[in-house]
N, C-alpha and C. Protein backbone atom coordinates (compact mmCIF):
# COMPACT_ATOMS: atom_id res chain seq x y z
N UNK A 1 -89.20 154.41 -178.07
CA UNK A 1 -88.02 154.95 -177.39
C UNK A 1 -87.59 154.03 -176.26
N UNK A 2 -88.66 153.24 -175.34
CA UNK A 2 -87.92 152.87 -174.36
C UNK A 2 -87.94 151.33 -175.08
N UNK A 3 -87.95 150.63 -176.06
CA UNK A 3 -87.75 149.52 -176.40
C UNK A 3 -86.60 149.51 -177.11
N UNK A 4 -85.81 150.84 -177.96
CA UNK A 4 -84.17 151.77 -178.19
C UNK A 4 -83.46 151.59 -177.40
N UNK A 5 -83.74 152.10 -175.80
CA UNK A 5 -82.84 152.29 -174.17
C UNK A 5 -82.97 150.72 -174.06
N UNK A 6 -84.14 149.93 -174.03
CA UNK A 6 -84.09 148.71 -173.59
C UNK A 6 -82.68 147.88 -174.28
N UNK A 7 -82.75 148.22 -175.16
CA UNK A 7 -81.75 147.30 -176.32
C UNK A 7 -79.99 148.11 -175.97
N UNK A 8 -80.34 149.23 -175.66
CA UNK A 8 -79.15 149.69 -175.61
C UNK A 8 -78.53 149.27 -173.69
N UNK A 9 -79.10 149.26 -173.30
CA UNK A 9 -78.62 148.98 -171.95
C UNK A 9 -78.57 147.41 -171.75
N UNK A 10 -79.25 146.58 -172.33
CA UNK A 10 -78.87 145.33 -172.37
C UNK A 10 -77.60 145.09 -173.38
N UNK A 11 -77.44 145.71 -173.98
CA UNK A 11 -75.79 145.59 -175.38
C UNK A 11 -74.60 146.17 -174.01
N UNK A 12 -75.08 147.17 -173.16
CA UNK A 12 -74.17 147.54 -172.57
C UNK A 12 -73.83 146.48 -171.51
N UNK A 13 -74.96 145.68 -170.83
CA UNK A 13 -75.25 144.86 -170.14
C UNK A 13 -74.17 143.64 -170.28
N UNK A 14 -74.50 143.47 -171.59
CA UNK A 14 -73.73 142.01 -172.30
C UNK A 14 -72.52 142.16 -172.06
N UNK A 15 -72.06 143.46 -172.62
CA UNK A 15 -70.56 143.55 -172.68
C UNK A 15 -69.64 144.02 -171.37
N UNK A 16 -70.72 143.78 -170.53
CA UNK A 16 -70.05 144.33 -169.45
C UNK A 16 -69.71 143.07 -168.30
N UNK A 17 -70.57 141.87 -168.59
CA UNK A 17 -70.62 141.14 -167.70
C UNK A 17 -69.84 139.53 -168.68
N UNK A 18 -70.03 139.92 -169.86
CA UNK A 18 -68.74 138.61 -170.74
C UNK A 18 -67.34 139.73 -170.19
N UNK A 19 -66.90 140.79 -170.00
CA UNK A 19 -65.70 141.13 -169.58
C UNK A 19 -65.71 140.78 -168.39
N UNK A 20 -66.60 140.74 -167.64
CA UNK A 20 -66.28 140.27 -165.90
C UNK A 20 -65.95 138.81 -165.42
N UNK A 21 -66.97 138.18 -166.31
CA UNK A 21 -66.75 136.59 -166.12
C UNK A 21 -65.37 136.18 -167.02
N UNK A 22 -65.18 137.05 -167.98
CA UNK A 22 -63.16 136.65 -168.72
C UNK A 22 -62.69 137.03 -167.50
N UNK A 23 -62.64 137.77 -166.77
CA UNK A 23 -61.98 138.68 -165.57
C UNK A 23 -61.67 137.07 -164.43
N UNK A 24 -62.63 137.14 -164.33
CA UNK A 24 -63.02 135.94 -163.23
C UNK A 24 -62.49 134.50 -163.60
N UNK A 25 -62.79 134.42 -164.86
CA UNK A 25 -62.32 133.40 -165.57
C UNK A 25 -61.09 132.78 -165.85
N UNK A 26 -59.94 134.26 -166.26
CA UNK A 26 -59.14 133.90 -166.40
C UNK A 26 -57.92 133.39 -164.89
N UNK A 27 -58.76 133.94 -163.78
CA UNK A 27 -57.92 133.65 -162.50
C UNK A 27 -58.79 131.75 -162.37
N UNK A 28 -59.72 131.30 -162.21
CA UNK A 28 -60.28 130.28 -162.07
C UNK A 28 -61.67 129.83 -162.56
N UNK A 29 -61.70 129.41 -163.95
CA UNK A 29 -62.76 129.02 -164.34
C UNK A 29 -63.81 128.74 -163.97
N UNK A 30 -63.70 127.66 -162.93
CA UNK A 30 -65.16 127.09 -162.07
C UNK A 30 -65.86 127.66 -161.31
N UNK A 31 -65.13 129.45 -161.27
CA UNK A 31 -65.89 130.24 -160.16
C UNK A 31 -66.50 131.66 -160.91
N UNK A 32 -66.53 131.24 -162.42
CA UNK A 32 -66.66 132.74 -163.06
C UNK A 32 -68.45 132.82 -162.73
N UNK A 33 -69.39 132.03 -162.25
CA UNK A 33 -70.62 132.64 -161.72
C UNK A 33 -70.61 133.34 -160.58
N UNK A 34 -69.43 134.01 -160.00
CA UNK A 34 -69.83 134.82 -158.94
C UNK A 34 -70.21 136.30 -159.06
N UNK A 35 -70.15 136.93 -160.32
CA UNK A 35 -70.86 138.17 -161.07
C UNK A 35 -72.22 137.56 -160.66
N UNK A 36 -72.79 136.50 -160.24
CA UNK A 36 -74.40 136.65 -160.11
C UNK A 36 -74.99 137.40 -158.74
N UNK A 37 -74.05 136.42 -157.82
CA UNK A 37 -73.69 137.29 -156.36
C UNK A 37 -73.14 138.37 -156.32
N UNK A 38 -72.23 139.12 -156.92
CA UNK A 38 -71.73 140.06 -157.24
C UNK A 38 -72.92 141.44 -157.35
N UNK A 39 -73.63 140.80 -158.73
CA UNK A 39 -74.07 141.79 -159.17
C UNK A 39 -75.61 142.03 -157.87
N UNK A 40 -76.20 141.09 -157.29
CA UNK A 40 -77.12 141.18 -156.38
C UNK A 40 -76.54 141.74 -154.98
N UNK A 41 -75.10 141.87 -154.65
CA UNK A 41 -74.61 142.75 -153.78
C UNK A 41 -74.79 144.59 -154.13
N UNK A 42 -74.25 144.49 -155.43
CA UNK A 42 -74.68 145.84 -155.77
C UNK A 42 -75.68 146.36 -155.86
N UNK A 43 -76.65 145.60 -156.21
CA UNK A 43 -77.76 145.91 -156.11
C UNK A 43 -78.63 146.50 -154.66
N UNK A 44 -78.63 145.54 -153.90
CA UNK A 44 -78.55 145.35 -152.69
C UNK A 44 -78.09 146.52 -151.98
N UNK A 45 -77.01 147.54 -152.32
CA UNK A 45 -76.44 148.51 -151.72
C UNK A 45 -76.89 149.59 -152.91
N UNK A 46 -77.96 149.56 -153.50
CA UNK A 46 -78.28 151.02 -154.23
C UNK A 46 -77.50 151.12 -155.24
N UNK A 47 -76.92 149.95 -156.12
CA UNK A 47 -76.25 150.88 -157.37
C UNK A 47 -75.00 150.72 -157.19
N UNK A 48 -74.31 151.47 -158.24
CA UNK A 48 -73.15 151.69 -157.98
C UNK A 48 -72.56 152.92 -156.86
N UNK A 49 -74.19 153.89 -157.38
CA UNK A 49 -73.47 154.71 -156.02
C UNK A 49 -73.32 154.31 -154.24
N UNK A 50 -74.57 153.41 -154.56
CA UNK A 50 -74.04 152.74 -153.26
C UNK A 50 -72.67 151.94 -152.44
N UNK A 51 -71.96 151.63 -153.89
CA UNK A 51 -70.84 150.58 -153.84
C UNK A 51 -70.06 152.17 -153.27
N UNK A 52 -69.84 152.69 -154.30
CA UNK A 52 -69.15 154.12 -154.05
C UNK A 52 -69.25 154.20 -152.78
N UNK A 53 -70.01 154.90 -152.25
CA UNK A 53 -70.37 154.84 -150.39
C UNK A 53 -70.12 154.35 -149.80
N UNK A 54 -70.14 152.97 -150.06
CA UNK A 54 -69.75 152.33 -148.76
C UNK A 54 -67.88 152.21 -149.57
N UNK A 55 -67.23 152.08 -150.43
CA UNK A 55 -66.09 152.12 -150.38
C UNK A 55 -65.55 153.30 -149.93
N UNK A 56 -65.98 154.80 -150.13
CA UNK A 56 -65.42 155.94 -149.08
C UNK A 56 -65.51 155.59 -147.94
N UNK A 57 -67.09 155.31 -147.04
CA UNK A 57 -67.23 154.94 -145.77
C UNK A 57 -66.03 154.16 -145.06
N UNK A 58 -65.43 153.17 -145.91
CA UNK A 58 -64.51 152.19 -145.36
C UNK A 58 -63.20 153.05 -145.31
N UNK A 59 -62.71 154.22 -146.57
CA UNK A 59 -61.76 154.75 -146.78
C UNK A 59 -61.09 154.29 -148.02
N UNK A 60 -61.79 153.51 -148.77
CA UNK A 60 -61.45 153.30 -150.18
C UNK A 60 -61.77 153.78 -151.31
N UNK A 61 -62.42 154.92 -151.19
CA UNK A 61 -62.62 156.03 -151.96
C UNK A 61 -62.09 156.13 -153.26
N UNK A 62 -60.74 156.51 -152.99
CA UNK A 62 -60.19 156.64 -154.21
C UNK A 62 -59.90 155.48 -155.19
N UNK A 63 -59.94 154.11 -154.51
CA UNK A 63 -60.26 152.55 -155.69
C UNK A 63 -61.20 152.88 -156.49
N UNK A 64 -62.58 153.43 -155.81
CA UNK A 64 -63.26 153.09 -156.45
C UNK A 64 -63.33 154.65 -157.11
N UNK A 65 -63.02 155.20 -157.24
CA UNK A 65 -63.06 156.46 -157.93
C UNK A 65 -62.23 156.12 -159.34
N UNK A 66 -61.58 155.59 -159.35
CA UNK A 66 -60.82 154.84 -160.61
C UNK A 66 -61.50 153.74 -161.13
N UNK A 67 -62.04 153.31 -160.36
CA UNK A 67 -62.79 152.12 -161.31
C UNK A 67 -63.95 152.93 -162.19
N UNK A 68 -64.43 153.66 -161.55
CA UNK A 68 -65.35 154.72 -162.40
C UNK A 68 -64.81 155.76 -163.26
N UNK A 69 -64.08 156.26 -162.88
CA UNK A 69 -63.26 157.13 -164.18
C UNK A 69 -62.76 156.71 -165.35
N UNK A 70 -62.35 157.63 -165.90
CA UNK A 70 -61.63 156.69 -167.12
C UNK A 70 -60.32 156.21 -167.24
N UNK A 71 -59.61 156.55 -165.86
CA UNK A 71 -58.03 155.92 -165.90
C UNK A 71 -57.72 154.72 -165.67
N UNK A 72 -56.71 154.60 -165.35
CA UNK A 72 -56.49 153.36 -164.97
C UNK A 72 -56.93 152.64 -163.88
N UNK A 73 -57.35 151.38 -163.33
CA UNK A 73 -57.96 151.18 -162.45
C UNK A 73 -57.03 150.27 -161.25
N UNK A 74 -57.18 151.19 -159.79
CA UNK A 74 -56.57 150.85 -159.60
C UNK A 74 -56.35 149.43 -158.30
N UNK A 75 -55.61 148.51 -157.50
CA UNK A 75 -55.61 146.97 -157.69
C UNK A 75 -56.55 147.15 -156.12
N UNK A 76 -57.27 146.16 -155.82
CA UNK A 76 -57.83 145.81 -154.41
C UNK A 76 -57.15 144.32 -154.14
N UNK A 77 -57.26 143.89 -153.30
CA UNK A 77 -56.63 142.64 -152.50
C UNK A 77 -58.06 142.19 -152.05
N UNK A 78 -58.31 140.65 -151.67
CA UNK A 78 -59.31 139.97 -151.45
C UNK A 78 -59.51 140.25 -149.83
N UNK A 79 -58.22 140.37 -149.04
CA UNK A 79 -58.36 140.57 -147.57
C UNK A 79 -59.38 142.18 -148.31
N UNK A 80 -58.82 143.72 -148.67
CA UNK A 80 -59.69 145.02 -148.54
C UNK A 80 -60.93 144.42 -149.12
N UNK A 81 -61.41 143.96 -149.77
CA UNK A 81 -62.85 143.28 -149.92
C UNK A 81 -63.60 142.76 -149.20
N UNK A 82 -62.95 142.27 -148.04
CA UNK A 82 -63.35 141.35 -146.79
C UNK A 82 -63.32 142.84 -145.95
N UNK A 83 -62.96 143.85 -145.35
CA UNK A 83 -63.13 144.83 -144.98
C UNK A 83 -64.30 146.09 -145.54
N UNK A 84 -64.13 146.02 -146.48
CA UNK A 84 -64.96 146.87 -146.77
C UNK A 84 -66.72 145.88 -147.18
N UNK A 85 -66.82 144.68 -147.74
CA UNK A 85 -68.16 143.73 -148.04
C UNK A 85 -68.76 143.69 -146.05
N UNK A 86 -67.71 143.24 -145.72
CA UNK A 86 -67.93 141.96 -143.94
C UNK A 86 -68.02 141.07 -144.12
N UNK A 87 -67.90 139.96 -143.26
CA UNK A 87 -67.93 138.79 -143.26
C UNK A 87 -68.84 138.51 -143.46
N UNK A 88 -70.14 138.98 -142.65
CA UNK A 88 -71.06 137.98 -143.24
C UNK A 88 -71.34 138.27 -144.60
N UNK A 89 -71.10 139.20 -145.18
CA UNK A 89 -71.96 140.03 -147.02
C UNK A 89 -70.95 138.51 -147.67
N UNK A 90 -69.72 138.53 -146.84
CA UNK A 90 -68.30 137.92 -148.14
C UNK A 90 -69.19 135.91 -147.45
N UNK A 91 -69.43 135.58 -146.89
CA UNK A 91 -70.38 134.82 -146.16
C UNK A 91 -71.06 134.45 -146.91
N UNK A 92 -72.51 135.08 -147.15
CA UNK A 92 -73.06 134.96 -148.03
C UNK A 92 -72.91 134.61 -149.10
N UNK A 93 -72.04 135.70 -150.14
CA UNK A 93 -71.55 135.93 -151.45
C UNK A 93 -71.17 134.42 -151.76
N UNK A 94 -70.25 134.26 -150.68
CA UNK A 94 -69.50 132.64 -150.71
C UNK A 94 -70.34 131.54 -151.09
N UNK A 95 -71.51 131.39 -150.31
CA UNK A 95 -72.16 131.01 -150.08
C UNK A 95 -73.17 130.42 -151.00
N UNK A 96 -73.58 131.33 -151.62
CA UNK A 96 -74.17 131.66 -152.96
C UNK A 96 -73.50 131.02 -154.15
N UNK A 97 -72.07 131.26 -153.79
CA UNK A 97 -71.29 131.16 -155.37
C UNK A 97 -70.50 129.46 -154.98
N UNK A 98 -71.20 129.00 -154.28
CA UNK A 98 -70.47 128.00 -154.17
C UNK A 98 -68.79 128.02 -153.78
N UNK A 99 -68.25 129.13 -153.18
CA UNK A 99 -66.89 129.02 -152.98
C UNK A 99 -66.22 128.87 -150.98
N UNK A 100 -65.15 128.89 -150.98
CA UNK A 100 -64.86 129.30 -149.96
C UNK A 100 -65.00 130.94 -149.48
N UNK A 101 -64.86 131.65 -147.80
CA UNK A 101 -64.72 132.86 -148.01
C UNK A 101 -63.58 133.39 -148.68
N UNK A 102 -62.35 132.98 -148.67
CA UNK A 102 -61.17 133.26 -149.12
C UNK A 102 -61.39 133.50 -150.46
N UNK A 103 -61.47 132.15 -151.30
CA UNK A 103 -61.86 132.39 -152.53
C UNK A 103 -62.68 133.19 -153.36
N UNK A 104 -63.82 133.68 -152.52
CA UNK A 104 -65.01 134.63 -153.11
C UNK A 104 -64.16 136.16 -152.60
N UNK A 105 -63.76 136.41 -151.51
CA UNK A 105 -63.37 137.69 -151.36
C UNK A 105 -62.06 138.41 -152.57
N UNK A 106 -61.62 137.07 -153.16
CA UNK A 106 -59.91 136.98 -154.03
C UNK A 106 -60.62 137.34 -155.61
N UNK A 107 -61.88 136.72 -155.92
CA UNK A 107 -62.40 136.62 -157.25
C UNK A 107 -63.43 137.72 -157.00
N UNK A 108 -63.89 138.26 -156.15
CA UNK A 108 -64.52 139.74 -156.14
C UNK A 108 -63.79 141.07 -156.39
N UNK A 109 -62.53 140.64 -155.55
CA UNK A 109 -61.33 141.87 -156.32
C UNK A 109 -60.62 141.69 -157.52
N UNK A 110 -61.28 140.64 -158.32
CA UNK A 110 -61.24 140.75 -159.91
C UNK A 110 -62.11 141.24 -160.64
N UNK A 111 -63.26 140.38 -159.77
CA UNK A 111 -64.35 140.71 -161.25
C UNK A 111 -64.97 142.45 -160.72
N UNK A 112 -65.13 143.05 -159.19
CA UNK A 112 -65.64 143.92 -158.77
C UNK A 112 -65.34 145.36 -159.70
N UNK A 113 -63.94 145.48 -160.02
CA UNK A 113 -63.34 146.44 -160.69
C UNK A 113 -63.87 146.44 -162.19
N UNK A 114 -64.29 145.13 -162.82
CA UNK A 114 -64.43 145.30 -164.22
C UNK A 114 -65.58 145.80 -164.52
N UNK A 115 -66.89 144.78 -163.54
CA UNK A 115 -68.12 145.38 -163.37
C UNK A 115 -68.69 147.07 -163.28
N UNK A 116 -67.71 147.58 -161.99
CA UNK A 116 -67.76 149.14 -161.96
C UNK A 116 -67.41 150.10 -163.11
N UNK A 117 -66.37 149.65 -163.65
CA UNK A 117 -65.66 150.40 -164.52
C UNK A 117 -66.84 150.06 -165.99
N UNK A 118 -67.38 149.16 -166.40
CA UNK A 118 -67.60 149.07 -167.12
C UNK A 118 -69.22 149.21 -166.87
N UNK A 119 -70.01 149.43 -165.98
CA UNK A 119 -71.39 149.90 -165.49
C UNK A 119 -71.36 151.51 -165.56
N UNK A 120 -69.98 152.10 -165.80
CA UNK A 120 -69.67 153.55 -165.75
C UNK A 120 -68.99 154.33 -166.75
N UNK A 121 -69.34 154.04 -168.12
CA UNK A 121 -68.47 154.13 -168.89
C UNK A 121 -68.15 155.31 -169.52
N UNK A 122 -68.94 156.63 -169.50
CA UNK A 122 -68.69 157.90 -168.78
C UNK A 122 -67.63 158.37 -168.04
N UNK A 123 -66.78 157.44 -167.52
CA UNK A 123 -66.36 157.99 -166.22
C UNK A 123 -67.51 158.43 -165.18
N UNK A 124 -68.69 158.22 -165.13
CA UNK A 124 -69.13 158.66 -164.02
C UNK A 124 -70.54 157.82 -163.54
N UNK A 125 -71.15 157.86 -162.50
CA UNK A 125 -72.43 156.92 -161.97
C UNK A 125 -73.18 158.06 -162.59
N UNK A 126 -73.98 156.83 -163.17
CA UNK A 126 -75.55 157.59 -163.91
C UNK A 126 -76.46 158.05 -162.56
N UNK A 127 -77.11 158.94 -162.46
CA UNK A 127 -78.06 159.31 -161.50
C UNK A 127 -79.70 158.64 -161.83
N UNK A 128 -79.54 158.56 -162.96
CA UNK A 128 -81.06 157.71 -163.17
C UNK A 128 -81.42 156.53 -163.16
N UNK A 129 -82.52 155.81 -163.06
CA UNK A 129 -83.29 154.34 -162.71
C UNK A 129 -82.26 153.66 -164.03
N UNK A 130 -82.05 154.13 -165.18
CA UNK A 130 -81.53 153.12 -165.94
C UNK A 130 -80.90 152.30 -165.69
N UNK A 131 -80.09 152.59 -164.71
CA UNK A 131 -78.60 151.31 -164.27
C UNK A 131 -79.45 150.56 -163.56
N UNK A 132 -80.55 150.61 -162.60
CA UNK A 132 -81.18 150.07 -161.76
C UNK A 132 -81.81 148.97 -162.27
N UNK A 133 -82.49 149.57 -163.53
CA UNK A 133 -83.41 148.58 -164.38
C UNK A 133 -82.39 147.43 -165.08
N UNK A 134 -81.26 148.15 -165.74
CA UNK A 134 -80.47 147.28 -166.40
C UNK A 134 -80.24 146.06 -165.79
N UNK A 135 -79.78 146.53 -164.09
CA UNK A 135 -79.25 145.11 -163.67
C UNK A 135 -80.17 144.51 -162.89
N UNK A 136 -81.65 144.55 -163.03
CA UNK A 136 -82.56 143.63 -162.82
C UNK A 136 -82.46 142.99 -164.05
N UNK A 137 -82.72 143.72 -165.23
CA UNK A 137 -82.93 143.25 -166.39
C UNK A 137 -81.50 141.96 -166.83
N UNK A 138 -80.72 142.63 -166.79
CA UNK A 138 -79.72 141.29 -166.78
C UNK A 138 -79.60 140.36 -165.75
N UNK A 139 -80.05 140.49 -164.47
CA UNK A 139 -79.80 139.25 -163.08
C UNK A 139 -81.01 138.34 -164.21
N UNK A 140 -82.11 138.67 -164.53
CA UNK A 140 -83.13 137.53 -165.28
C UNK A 140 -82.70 137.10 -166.16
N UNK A 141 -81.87 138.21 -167.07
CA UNK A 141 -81.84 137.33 -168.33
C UNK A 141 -80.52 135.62 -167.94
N UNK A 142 -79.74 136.80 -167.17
CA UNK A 142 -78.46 135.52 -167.56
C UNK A 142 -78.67 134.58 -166.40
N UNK A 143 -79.32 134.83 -164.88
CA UNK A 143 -78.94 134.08 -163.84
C UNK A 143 -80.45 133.76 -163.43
């Protein structure tokens, strides 16, 4: 059974992070590894429900309530990314991904939305370790 979940959360895995890096990709090729930083921010903050949290905390609530549902999702700007991450998280991230801050905060409000939406495909955050495990399990496999 858990070598079934294993396979199934890495298929979900795959397809969730070749849509993020097209995401990323299609705005600037040379920066589609920032899903690696990306995904170790989320992590970093507990999940997706953590992302959730701290986007209400900031007052962006309802972005990210769409990126998790099943509607349409709706747009962030690289400056509200830089507000709601901080400088130093968007700092880092930068940092990491080889970019400028500008640039990493602009290609996080691309790829951030595809990642969520597609880590949630329910419409809703899983409450169990699975998502947790998944995206250890994928930071090794791909990065």
């Amino acid at each position: 059974m858990e070598s079934q979940n294993t396979f199934m959360i890495m298929s979900l895995f795959d397809s969730v992070i070749k849509t993020a890096l097209e995401a990323a990709s299609a705005k600037s090729p040379e920066h589609a590894g920032l899903a690696n930083s990306v995904l170790s921010f989320i992590q970093a903050q507990g999940g997706i429900d953590g992302i959730r949290k701290l986007f209400e905390e900031k007052g962006y609530g309802e972005v990210i309530a769409s990126w998790i549902s099943n509607a349409d999702n709706l747009p962030i700007s690289g400056g509200d990314i830089l507000k709601i991450f901080g400088k130093s998280n968007i700092a880092s991230i930068a940092s990491q991904a080889g970019l400028s801050e500008d640039k990493a905060s602009d290609q996080i409000a691309n790829v951030l939305p595809v990642l969520v939406n597609g880590l949630t495909p329910d419409g809703k955050v899983s409450g169990d370790d699975l998502l947790k495990t998944g995206l250890d399990m994928l930071k090794g496999k791909l990065f």
